[in-house]
Structure formats: C-alpha cells, structure tokens
N, C-alpha and C. Protein backbone atom coordinates (compact mmCIF):
# COMPACT_ATOMS: atom_id res chain seq x y z
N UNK A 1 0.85 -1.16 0.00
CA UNK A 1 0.00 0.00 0.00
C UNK A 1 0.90 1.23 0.00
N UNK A 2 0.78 1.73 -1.14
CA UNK A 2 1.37 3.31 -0.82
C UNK A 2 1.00 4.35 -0.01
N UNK A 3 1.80 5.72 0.07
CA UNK A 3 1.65 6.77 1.12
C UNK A 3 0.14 7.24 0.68
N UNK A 4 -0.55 7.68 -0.35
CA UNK A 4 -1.46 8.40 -0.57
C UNK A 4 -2.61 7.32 -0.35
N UNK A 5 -2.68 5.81 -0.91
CA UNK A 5 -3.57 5.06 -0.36
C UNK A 5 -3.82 4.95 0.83
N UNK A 6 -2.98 4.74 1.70
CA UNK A 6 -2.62 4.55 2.93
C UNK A 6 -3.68 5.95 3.34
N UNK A 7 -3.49 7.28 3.29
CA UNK A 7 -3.79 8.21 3.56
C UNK A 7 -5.11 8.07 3.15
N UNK A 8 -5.94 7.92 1.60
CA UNK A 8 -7.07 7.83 1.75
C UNK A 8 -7.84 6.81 2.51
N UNK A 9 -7.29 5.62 2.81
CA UNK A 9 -7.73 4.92 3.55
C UNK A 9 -8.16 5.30 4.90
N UNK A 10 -6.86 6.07 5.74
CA UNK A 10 -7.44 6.37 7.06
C UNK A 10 -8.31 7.42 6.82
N UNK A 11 -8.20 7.60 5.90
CA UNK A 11 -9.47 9.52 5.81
C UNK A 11 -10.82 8.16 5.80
N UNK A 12 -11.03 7.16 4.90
CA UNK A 12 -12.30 6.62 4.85
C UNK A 12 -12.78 6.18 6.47
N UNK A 13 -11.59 5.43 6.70
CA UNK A 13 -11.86 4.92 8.53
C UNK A 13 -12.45 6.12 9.54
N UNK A 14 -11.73 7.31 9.23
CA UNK A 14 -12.31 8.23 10.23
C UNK A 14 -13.76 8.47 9.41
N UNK A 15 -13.97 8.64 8.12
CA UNK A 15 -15.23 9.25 7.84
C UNK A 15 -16.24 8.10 8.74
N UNK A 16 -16.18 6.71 9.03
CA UNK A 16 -17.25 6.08 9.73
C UNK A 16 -17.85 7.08 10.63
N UNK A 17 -16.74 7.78 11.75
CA UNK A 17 -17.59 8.45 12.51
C UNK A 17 -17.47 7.55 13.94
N UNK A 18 -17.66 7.60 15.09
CA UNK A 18 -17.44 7.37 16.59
C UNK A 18 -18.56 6.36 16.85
N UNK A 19 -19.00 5.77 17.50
CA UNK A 19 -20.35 4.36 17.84
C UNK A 19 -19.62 3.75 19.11
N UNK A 20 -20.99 3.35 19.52
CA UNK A 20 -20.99 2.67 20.74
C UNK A 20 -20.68 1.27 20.69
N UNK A 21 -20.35 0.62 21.37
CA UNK A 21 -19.96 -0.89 20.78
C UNK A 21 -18.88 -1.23 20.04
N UNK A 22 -17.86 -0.54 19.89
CA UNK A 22 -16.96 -0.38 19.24
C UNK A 22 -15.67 -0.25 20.22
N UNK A 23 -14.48 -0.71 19.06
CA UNK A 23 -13.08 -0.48 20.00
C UNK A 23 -12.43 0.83 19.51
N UNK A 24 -12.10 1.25 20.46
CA UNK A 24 -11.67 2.76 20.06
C UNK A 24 -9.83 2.34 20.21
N UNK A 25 -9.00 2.16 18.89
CA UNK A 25 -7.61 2.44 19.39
C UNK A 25 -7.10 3.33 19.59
N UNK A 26 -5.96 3.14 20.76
CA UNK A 26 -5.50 3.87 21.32
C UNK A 26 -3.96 3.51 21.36
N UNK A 27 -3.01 4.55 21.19
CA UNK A 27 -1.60 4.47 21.51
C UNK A 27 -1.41 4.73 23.20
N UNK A 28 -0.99 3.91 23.83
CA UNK A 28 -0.42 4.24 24.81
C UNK A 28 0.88 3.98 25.43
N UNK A 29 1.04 4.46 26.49
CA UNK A 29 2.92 4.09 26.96
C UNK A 29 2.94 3.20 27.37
N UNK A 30 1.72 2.70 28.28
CA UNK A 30 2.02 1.36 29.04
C UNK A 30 0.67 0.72 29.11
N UNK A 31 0.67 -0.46 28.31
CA UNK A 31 -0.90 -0.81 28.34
C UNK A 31 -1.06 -1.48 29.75
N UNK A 32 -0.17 -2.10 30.55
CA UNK A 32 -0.33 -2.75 31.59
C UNK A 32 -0.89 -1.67 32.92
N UNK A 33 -0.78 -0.27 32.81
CA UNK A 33 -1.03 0.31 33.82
C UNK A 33 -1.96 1.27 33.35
N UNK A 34 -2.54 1.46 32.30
CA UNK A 34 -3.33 2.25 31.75
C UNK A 34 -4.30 2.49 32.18
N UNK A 35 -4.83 1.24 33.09
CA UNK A 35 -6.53 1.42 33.51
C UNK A 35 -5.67 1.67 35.22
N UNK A 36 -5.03 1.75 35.87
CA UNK A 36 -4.81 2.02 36.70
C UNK A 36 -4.17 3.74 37.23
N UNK A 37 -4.35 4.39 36.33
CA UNK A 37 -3.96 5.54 36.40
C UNK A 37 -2.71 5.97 35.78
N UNK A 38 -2.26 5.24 34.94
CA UNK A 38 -1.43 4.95 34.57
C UNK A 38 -1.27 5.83 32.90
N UNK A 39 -2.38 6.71 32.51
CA UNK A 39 -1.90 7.72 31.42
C UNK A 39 -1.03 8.24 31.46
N UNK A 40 -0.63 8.85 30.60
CA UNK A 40 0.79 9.75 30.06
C UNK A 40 -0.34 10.86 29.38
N UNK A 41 0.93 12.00 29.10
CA UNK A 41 0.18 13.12 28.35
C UNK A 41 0.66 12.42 26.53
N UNK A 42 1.01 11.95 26.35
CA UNK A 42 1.52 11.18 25.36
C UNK A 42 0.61 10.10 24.57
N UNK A 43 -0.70 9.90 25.56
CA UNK A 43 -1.12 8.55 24.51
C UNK A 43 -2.31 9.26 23.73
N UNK A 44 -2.58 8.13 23.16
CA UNK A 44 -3.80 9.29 21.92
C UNK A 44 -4.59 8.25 20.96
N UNK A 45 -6.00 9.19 20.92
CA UNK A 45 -6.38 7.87 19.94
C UNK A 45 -6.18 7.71 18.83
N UNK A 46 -6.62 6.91 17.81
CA UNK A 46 -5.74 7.22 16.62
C UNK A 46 -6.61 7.51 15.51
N UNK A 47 -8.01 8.00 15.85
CA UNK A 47 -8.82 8.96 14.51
C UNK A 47 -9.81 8.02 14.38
N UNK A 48 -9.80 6.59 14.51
CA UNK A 48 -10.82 5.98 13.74
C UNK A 48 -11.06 4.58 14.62
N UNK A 49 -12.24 3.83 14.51
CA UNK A 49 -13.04 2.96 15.12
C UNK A 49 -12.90 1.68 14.43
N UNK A 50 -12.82 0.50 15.50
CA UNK A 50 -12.50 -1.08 15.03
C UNK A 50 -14.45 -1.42 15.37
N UNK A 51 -14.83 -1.56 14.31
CA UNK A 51 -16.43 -1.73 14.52
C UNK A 51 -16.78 -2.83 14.77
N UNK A 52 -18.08 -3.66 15.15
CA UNK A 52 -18.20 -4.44 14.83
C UNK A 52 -18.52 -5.57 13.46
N UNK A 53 -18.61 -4.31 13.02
CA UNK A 53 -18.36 -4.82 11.33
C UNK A 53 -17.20 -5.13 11.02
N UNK A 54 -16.22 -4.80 11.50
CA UNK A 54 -14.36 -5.01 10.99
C UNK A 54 -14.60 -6.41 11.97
N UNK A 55 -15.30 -6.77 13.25
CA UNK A 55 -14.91 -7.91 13.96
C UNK A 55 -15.26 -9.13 13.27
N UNK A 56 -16.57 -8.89 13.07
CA UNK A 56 -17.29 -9.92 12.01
C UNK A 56 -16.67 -9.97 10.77
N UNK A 57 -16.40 -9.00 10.33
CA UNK A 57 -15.49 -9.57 8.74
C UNK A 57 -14.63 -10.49 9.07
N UNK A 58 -13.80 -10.21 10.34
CA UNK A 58 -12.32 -10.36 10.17
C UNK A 58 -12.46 -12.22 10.79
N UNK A 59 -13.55 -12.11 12.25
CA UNK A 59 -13.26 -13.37 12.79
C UNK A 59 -14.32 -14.56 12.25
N UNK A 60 -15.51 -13.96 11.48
CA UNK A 60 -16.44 -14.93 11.04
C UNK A 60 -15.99 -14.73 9.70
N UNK A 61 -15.80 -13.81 8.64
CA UNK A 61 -15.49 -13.93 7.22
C UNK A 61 -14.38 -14.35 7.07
N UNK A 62 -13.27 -13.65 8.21
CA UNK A 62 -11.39 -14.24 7.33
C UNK A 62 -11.34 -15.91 7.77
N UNK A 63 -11.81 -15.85 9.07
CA UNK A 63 -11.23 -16.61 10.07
C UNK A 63 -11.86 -17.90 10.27
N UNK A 64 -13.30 -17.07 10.13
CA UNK A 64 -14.52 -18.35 9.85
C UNK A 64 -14.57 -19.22 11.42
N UNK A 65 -14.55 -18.11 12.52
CA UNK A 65 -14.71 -18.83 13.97
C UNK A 65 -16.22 -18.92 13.82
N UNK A 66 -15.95 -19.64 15.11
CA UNK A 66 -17.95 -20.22 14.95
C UNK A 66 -18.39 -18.68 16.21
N UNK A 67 -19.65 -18.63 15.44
CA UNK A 67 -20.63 -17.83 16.04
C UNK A 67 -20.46 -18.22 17.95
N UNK A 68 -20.96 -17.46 18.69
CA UNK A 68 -21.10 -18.54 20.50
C UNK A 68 -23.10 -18.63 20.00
N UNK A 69 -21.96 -20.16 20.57
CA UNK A 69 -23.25 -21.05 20.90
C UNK A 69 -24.27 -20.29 22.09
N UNK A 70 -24.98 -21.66 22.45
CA UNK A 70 -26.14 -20.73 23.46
C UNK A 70 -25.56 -21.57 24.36
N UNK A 71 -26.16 -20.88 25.65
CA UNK A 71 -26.03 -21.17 27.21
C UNK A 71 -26.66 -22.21 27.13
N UNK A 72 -25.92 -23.77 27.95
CA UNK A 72 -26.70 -24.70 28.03
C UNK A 72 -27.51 -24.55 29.39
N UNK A 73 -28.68 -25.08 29.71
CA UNK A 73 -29.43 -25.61 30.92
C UNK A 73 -28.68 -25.62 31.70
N UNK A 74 -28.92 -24.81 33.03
CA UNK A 74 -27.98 -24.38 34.20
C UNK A 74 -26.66 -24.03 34.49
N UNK A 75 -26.18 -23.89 32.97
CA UNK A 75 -24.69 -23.17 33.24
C UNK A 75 -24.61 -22.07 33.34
N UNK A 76 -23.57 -21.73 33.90
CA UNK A 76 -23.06 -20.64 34.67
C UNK A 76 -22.49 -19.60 33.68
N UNK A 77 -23.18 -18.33 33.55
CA UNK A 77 -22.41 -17.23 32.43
C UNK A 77 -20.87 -17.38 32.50
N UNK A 78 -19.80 -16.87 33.87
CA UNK A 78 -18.76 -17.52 33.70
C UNK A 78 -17.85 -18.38 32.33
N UNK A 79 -18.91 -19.80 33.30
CA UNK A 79 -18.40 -21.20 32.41
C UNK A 79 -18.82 -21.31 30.98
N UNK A 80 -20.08 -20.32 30.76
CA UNK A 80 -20.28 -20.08 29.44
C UNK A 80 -19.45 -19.53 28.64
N UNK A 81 -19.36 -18.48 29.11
CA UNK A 81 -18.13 -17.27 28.46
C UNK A 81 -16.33 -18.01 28.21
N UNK A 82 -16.14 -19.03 29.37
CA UNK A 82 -14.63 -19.73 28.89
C UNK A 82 -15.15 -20.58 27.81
N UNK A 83 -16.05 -21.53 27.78
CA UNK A 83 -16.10 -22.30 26.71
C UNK A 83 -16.23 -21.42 25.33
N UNK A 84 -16.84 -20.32 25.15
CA UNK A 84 -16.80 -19.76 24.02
C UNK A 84 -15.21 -18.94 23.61
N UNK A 85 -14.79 -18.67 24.96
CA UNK A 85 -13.25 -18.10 25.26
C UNK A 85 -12.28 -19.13 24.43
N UNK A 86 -12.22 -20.38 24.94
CA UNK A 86 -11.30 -21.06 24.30
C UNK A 86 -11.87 -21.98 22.92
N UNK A 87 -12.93 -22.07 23.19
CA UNK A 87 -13.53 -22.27 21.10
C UNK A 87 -13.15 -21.00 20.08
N UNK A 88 -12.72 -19.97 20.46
CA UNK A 88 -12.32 -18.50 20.08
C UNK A 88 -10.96 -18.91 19.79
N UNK A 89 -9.86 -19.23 20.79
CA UNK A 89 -8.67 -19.33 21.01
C UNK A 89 -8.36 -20.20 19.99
N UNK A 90 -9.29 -21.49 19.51
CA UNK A 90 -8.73 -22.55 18.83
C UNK A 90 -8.83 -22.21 17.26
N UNK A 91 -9.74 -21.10 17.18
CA UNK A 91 -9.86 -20.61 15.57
C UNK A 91 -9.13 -20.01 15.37
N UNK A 92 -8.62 -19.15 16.71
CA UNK A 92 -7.92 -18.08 16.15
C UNK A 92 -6.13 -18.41 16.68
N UNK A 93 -6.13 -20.13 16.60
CA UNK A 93 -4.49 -20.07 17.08
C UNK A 93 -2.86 -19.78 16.29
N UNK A 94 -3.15 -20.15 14.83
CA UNK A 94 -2.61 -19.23 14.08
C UNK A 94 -2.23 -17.86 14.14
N UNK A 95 -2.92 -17.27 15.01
CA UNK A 95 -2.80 -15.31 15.18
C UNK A 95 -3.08 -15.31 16.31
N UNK A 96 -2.48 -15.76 17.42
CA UNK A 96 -2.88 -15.71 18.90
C UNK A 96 -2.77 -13.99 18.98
N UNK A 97 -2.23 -13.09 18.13
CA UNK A 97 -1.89 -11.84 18.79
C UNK A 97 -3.55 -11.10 18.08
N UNK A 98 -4.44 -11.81 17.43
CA UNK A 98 -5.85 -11.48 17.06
C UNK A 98 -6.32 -11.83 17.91
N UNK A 99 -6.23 -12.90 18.82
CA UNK A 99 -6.92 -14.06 18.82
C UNK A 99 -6.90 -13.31 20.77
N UNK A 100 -6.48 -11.99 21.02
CA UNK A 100 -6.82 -11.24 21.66
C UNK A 100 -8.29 -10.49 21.93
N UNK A 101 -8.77 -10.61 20.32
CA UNK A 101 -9.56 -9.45 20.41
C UNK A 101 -11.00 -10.19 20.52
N UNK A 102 -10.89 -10.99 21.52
CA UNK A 102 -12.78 -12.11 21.62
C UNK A 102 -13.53 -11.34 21.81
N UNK A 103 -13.59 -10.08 22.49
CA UNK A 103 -15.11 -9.51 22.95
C UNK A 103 -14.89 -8.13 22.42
N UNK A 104 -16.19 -7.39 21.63
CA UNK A 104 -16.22 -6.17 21.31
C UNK A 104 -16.22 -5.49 22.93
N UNK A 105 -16.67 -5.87 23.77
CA UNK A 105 -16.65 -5.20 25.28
C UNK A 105 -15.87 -5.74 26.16
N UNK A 106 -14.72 -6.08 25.49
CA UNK A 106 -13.13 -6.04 26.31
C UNK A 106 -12.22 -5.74 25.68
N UNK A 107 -11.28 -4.98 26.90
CA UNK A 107 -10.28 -3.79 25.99
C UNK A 107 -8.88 -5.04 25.46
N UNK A 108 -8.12 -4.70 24.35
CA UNK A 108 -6.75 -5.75 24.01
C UNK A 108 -6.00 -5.01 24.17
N UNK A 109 -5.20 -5.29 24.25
CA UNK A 109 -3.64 -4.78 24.53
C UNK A 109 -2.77 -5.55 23.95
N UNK A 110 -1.20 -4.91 23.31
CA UNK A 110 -0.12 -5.02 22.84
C UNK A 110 1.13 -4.14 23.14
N UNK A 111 1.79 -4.47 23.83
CA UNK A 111 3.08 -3.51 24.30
C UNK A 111 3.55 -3.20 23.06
N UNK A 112 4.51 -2.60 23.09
CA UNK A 112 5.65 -1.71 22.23
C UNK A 112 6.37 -2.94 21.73
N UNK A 113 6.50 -3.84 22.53
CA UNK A 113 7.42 -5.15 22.02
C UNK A 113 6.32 -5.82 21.23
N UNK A 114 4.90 -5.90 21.53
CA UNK A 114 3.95 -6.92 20.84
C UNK A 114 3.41 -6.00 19.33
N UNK A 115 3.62 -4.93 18.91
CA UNK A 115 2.93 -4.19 18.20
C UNK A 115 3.53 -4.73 16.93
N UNK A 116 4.80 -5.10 16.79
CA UNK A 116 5.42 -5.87 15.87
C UNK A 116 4.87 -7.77 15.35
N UNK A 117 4.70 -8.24 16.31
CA UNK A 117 3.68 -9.65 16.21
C UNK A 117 2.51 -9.36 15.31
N UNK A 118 2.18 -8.51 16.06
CA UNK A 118 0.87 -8.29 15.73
C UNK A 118 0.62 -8.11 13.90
N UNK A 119 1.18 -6.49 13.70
CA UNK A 119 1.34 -6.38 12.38
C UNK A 119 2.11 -7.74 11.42
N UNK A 120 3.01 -8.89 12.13
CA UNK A 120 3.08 -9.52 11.01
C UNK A 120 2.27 -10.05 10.71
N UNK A 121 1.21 -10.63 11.89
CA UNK A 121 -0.14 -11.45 12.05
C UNK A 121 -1.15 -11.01 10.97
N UNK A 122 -1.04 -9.59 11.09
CA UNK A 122 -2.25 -9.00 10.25
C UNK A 122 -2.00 -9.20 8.50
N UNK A 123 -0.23 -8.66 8.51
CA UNK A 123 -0.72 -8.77 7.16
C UNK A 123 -0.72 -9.86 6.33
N UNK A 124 -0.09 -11.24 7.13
CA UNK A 124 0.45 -12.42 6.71
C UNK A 124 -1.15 -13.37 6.30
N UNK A 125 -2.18 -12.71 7.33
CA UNK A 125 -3.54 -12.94 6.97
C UNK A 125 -4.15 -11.78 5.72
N UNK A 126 -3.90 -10.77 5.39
CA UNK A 126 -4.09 -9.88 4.77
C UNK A 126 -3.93 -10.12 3.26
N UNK A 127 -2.97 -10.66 3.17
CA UNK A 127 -2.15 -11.48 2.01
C UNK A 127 -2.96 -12.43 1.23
N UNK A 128 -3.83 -13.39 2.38
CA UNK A 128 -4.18 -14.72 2.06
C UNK A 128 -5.67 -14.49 1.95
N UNK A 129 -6.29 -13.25 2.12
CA UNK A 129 -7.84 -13.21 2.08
C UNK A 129 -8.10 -12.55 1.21
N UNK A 130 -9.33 -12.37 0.19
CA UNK A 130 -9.89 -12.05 -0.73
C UNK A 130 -11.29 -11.36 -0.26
N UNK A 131 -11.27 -11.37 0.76
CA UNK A 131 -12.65 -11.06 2.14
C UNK A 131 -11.97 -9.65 2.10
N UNK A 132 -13.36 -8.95 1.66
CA UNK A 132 -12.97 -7.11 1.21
C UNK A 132 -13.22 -6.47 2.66
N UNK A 133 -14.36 -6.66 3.67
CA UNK A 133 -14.35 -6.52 4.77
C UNK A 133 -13.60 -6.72 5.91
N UNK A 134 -12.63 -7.92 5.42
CA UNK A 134 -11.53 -8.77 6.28
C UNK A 134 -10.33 -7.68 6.17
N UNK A 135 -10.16 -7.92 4.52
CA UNK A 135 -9.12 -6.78 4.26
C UNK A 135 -8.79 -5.33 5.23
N UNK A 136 -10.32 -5.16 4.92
CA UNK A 136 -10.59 -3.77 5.59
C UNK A 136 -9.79 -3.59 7.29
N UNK A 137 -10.88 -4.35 7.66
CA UNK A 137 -10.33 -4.72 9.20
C UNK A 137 -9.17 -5.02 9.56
N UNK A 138 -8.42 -5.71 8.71
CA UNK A 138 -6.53 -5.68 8.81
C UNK A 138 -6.16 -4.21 8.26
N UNK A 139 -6.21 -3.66 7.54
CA UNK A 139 -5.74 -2.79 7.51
C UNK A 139 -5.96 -1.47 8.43
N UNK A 140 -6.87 -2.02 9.20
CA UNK A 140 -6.99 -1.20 10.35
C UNK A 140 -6.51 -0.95 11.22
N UNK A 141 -6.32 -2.38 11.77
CA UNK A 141 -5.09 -2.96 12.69
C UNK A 141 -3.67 -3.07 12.98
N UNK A 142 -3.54 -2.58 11.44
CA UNK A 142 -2.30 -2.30 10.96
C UNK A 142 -1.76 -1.06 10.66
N UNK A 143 -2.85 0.10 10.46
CA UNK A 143 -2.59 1.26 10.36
C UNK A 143 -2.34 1.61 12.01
N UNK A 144 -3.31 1.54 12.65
CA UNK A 144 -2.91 1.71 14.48
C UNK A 144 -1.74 1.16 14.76
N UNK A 145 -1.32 0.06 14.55
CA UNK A 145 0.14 -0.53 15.10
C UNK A 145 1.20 0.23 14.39
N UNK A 146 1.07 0.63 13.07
CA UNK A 146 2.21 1.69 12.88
C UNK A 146 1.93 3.10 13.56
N UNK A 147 1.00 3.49 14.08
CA UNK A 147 1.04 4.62 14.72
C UNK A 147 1.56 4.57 16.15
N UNK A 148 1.71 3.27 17.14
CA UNK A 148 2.08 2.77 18.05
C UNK A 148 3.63 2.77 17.50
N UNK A 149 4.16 2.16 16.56
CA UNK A 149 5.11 1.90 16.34
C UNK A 149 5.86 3.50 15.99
N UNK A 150 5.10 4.02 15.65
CA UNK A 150 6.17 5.35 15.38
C UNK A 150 6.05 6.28 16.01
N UNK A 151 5.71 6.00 17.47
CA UNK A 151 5.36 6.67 18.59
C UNK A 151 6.20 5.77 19.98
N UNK A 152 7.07 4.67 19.40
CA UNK A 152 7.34 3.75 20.33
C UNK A 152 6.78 3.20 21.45
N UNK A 153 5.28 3.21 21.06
CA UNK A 153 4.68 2.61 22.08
C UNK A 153 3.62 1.75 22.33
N UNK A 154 2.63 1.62 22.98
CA UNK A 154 1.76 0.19 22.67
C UNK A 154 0.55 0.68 22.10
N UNK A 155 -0.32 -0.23 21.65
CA UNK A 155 -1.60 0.06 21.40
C UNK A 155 -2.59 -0.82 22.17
N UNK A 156 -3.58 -0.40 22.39
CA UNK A 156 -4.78 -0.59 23.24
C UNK A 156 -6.29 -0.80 22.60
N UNK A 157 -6.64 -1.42 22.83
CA UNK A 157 -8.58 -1.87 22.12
C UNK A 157 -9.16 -1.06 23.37
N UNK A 158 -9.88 -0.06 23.23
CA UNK A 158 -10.28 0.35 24.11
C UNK A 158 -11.74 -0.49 23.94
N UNK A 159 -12.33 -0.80 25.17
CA UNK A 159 -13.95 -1.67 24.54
C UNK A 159 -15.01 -0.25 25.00
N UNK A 160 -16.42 0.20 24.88
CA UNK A 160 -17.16 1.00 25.21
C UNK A 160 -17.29 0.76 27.36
C-alpha cells in the first residue's frame, strides 16, 4: 500500500464516525497500567473505530470462527463465556496476537514489544484473504500498530 492510499484509507476509517460498541484504538505508553492511572500526556487515539463490522469480517469472514453457541441448561455465564473463550482461542491459534480481540466489550492490549507480532499477524492474513471486509479490518489494525510503532509505544482496544 502506498503513502497516498494509505492516507485515503485512514481519511475513509475516520469518515465512519465514533459508535458505541466499538473499540476505540488507542496508543499508549504502558498498556499494563493504563486502567490504573497509569496515562501519560503522550497517549492518543488514533482517529478511527475497530467496529463491529471489521470484527465480524475479520473473525467470522477471514477466520470463519464459529458464532457462541447458546447457554446450556444451568450453566453458569462464567463457564459459558470460557467455553466460548477457548472455542475463540482454537480458531484463532494461528494469530494468537488477534486471537486477543474475543469480545467487542473487552479492551486488548499489545506492548511496544507486541505491536510488531501483531502487524506480522495481520498482514500475513491480509495477504491470504480475498474477504474485502476482512481486508478492511486488517488494515486497520495495521494502520494503528504503525502509529504505536512510530510513537514507540503500545496500542490498546479500548472496549465502550
């Protein structure tokens, strides 16, 4: 992708516009202390929204994980939520550094050291899909991690 694609691209990502239910990325210094008070005047978001439309492209169109099942007869939300947790994990073990992002309403994280994984993850899948929505959604993921990356620092899924 060249500089000016690249550029109209994030102009299209920001034109979506802000939504609820959505991951808002974020550059930060330290994702491990971030929710603990732990901002900098330094971190920032980066213009544009991981929707749930980029989730569904990416983990039911690229990835083709299974939908979550339903709650069986007297189980426990919990025990519900790991079994769909690690049926998640097993689709997505190829890209364990995706394979972060299970819930639109939980935040992911990638240090400064992981922002590099990540982007190879994305585009090494990016490469191999023909899924225009999938596409989309990697290149999303990938535009934020170079903004982490040329900021030396981590990026963050913020969840609503």
């Amino acid at each position: 992708m060249i500089e000016s694609d690249l550029d109209n691209s994030e102009q299209s990502f920001i034109a979506e516009g802000l939504g609820n239910g959505w991951l808002h990325p974020t550059v930060v210094r330290n994702v491990d202390t971030y929710w603990k008070g732990g901002h900098t005047d330094d971190d920032f978001f980066v213009g544009f929204e991981f929707t749930h439309i980029d989730w569904e492209a990416l983990f039911f169109g690229v990835l083709k994980c299974p939908e979550w099942g339903e709650m069986q007869d007297g189980e426990d939300y919990s025990a519900y939520r790991l079994r769909e947790y690690e049926r998640f994990q097993i689709c997505t073990s190829r890209f364990p550094m995706l394979g972060r992002i299970f819930d639109m309403y939980e935040d992911a994280g990638y240090t400064s050291d992981e922002v590099g994984q990540l982007r190879e993850q994305c585009l090494k899948l990016q490469s191999a899909t023909v899924h225009e929505g999938g596409r989309r959604a990697l290149a999303k993921l990938i535009l934020a991690r170079d903004k982490a990356l040329k900021s030396a620092m981590g990026l963050l899924l913020i969840s609503d």
